[in-house]
N, C-alpha and C. Protein backbone atom coordinates (compact mmCIF):
# COMPACT_ATOMS: atom_id res chain seq x y z
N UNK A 1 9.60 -2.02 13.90
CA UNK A 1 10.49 -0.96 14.28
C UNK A 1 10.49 -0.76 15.79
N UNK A 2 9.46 -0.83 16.45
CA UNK A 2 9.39 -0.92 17.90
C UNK A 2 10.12 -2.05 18.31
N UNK A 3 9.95 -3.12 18.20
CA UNK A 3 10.88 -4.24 18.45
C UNK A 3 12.33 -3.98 18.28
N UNK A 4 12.40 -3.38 17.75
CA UNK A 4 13.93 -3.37 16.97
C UNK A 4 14.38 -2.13 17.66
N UNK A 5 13.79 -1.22 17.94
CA UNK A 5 13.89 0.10 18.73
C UNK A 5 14.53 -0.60 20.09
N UNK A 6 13.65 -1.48 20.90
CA UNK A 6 14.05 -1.79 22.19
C UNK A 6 14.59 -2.83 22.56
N UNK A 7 15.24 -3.67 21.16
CA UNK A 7 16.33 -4.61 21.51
C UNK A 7 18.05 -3.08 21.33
N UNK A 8 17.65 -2.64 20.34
CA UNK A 8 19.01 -1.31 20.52
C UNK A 8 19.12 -1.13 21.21
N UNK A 9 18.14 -0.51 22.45
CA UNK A 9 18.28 0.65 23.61
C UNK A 9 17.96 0.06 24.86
N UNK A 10 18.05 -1.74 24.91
CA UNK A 10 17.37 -1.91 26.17
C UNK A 10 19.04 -3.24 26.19
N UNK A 11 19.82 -2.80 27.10
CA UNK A 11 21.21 -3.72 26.78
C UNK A 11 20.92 -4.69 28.38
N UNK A 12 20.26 -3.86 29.02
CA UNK A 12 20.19 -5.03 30.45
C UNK A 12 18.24 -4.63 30.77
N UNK A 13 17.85 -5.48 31.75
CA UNK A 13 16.45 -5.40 31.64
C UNK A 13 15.39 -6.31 31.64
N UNK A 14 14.27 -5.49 30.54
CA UNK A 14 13.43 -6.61 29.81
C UNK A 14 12.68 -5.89 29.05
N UNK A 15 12.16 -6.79 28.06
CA UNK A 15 11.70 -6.20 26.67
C UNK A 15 10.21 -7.21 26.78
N UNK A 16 8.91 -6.43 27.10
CA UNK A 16 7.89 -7.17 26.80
C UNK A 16 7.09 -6.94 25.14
N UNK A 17 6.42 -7.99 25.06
CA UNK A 17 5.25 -7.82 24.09
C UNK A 17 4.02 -8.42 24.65
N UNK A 18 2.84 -7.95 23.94
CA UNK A 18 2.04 -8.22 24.58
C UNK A 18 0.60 -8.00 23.16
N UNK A 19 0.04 -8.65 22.78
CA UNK A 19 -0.91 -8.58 22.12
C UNK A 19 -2.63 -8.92 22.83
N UNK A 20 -3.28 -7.80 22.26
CA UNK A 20 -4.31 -7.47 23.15
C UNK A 20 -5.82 -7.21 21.93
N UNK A 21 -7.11 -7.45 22.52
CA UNK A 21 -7.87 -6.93 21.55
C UNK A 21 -8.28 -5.76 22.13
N UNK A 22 -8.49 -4.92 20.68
CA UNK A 22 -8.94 -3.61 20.53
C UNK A 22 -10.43 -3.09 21.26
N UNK A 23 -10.30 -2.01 21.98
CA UNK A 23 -11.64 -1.71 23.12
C UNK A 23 -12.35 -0.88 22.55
N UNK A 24 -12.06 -0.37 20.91
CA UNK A 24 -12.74 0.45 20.32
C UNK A 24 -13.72 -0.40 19.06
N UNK A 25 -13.14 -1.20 18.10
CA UNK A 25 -13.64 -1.82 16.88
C UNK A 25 -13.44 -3.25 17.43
N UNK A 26 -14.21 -4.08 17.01
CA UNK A 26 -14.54 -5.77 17.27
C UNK A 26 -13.31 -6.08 16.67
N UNK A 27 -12.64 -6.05 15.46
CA UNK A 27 -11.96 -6.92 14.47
C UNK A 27 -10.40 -5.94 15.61
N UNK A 28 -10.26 -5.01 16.29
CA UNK A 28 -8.86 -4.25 16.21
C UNK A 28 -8.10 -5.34 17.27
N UNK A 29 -7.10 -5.04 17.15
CA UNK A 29 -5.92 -5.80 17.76
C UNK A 29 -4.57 -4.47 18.20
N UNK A 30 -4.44 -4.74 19.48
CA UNK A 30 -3.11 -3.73 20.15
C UNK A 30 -2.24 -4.51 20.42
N UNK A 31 -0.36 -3.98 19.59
CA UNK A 31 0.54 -4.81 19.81
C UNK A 31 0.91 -3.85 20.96
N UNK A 32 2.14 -3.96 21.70
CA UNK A 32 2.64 -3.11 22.65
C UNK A 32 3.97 -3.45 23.03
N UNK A 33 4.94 -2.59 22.71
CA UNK A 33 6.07 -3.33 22.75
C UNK A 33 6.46 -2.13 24.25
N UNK A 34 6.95 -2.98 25.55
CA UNK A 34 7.53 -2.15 26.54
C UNK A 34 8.74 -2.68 26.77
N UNK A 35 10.03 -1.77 27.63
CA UNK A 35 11.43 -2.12 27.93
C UNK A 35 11.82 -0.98 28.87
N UNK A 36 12.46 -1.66 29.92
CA UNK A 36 13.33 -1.09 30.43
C UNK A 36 14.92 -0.41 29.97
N UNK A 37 14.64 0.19 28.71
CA UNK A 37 16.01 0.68 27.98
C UNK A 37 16.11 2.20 28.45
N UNK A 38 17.34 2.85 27.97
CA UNK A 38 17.73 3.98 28.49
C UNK A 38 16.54 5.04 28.32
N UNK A 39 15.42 4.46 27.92
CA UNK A 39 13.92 5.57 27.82
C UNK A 39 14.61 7.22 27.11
N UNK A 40 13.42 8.18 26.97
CA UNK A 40 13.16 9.35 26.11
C UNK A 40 12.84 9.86 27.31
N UNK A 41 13.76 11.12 27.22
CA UNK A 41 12.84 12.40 27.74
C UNK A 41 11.79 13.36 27.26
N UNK A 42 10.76 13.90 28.25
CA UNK A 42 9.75 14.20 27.92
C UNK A 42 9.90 15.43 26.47
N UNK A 43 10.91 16.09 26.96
CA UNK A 43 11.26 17.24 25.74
C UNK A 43 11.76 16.37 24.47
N UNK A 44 11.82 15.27 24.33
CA UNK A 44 12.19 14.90 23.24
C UNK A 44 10.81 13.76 22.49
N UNK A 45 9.85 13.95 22.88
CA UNK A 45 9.18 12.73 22.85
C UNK A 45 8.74 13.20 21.41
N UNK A 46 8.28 15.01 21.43
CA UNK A 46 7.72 14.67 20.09
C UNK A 46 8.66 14.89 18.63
N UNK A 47 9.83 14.75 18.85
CA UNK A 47 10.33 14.29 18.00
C UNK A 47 10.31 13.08 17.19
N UNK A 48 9.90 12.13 18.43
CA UNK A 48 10.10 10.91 17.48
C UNK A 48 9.28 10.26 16.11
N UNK A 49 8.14 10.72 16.25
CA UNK A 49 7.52 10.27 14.69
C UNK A 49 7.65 11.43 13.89
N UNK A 50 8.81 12.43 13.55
CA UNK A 50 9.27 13.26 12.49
C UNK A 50 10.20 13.10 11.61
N UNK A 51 10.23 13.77 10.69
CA UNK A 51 11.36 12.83 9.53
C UNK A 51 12.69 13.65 10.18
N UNK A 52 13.64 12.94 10.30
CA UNK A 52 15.10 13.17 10.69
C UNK A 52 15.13 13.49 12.31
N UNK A 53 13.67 12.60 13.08
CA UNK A 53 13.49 13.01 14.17
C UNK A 53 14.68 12.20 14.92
N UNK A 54 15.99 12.16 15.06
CA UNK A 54 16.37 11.48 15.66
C UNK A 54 17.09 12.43 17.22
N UNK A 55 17.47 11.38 18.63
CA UNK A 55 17.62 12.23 19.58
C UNK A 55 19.19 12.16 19.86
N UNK A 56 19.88 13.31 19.60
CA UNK A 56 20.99 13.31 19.27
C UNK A 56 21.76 13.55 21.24
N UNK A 57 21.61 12.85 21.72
CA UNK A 57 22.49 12.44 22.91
C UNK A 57 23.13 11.36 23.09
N UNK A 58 24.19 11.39 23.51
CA UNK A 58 25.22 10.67 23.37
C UNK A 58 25.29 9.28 23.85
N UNK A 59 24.26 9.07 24.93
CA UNK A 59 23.83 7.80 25.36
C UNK A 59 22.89 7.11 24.04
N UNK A 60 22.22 7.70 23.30
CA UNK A 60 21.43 7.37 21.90
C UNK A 60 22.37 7.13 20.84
N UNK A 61 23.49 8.36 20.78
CA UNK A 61 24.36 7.96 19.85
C UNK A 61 24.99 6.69 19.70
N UNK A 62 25.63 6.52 20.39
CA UNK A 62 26.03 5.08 21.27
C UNK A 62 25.74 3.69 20.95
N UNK A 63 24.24 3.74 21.28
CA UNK A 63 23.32 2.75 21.02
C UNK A 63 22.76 2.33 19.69
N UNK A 64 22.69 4.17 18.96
CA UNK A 64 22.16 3.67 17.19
C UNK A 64 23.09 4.37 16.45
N UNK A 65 24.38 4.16 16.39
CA UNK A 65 25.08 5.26 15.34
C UNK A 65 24.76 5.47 13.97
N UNK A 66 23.94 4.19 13.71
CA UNK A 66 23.14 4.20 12.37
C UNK A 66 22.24 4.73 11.90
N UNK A 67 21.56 4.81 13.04
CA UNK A 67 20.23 5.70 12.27
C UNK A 67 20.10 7.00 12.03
N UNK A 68 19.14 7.25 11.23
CA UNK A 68 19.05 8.79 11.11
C UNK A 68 17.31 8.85 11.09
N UNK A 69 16.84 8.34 11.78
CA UNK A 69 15.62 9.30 12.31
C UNK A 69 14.47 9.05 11.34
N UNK A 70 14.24 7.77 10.51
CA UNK A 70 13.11 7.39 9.52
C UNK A 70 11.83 6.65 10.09
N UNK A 71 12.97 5.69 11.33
CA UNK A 71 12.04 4.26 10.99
C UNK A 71 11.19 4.50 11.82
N UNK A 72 10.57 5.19 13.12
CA UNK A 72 9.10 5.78 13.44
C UNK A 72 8.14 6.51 12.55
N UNK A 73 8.82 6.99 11.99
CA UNK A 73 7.63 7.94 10.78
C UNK A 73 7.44 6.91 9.53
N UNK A 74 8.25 6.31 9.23
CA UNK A 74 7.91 5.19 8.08
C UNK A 74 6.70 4.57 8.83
N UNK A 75 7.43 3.66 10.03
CA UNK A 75 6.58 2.56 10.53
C UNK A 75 4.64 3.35 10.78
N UNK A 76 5.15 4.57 11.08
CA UNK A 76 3.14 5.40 11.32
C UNK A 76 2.78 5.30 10.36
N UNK A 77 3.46 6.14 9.09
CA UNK A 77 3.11 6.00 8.29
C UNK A 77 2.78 4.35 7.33
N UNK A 78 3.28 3.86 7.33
CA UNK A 78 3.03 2.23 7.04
C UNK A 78 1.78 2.21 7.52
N UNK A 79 1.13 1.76 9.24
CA UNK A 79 0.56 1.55 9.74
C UNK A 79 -0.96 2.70 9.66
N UNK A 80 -0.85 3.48 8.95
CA UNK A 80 -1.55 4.74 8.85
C UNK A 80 -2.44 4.26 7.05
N UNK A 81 -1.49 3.77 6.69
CA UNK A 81 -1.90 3.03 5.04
C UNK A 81 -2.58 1.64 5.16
N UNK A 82 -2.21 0.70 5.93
CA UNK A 82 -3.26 -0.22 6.35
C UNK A 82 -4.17 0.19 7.47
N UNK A 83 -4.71 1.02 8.40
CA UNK A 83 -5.52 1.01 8.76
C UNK A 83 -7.00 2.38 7.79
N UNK A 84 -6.02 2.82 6.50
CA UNK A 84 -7.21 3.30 5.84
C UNK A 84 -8.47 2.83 5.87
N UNK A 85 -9.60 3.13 5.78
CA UNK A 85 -10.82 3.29 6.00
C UNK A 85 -11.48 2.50 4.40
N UNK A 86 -12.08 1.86 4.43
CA UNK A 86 -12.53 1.76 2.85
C UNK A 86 -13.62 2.27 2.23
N UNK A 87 -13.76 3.10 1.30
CA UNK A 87 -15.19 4.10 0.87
C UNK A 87 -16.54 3.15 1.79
N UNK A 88 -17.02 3.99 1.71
CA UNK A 88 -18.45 3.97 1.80
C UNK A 88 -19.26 2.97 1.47
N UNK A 89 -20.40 1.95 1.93
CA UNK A 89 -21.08 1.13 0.93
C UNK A 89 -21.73 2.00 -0.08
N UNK A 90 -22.16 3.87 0.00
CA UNK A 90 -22.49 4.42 -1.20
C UNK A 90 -21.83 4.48 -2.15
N UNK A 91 -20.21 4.86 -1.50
CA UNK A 91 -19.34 4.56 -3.08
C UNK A 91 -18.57 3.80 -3.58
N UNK A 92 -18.85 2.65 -2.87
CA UNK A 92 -18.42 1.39 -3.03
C UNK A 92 -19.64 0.74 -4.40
N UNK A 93 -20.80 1.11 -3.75
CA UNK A 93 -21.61 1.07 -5.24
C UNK A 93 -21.44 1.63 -6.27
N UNK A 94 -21.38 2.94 -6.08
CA UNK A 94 -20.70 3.43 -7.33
C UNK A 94 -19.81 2.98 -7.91
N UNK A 95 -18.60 2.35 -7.77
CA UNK A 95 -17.56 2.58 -8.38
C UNK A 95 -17.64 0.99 -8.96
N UNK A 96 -18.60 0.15 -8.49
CA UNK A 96 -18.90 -1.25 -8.69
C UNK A 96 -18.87 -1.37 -9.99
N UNK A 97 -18.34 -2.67 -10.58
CA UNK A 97 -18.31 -2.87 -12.12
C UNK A 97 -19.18 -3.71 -12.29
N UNK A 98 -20.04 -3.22 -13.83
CA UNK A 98 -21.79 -3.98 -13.75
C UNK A 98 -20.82 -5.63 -14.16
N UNK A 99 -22.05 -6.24 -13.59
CA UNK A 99 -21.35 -7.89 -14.15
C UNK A 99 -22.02 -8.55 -15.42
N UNK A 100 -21.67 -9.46 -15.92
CA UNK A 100 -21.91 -8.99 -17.57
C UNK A 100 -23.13 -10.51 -17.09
């Protein structure tokens, strides 16, 4: 959705990516998508990961007449479901099935 965010809104420019390892957990990985596109103003920023968060100015209109304001809160949410946590090795024992 980031990708796709800043090929919409970035019509002259440049659109980087950049994959990086994580400075917090050994295994994490940071994607980072940057562009020189018509950018967000600060009063609008926290709209964007809300449901129907979309920024209704006319330079945005323009650019996404399609959307209506999902695909940041999907995409967190997505990304919020694979980086769940997995129980505990205590209740990871527990919930272990004896082996026959």
């Amino acid at each position: 959705n980031f990708l796709s965010n800043s090929l919409k809104f970035t019509s002259q420019g440049s659109i980087t990516i950049s994959v990086q390892p994580g400075s917090i957990h050994k295994n994490d990985i940071v994607f980072k998508v940057t562009d020189t596109g018509v950018g967000i103003k600060e009063e609008h920023l926290a709209k964007l990961f809300t449901e129907f968060g979309k920024i209704e100015e006319a330079k945005h209109r323009s650019l996404n007449p399609q959307g209506i304001g999902l695909g940041l809160l999907i995409s967190s949410d997505f990304l919020s479901c694979l980086l769940y946590t997995s129980p505990s090795p205590r209740d990871r024992q527990k919930s272990r099935m004896p082996s026959s």
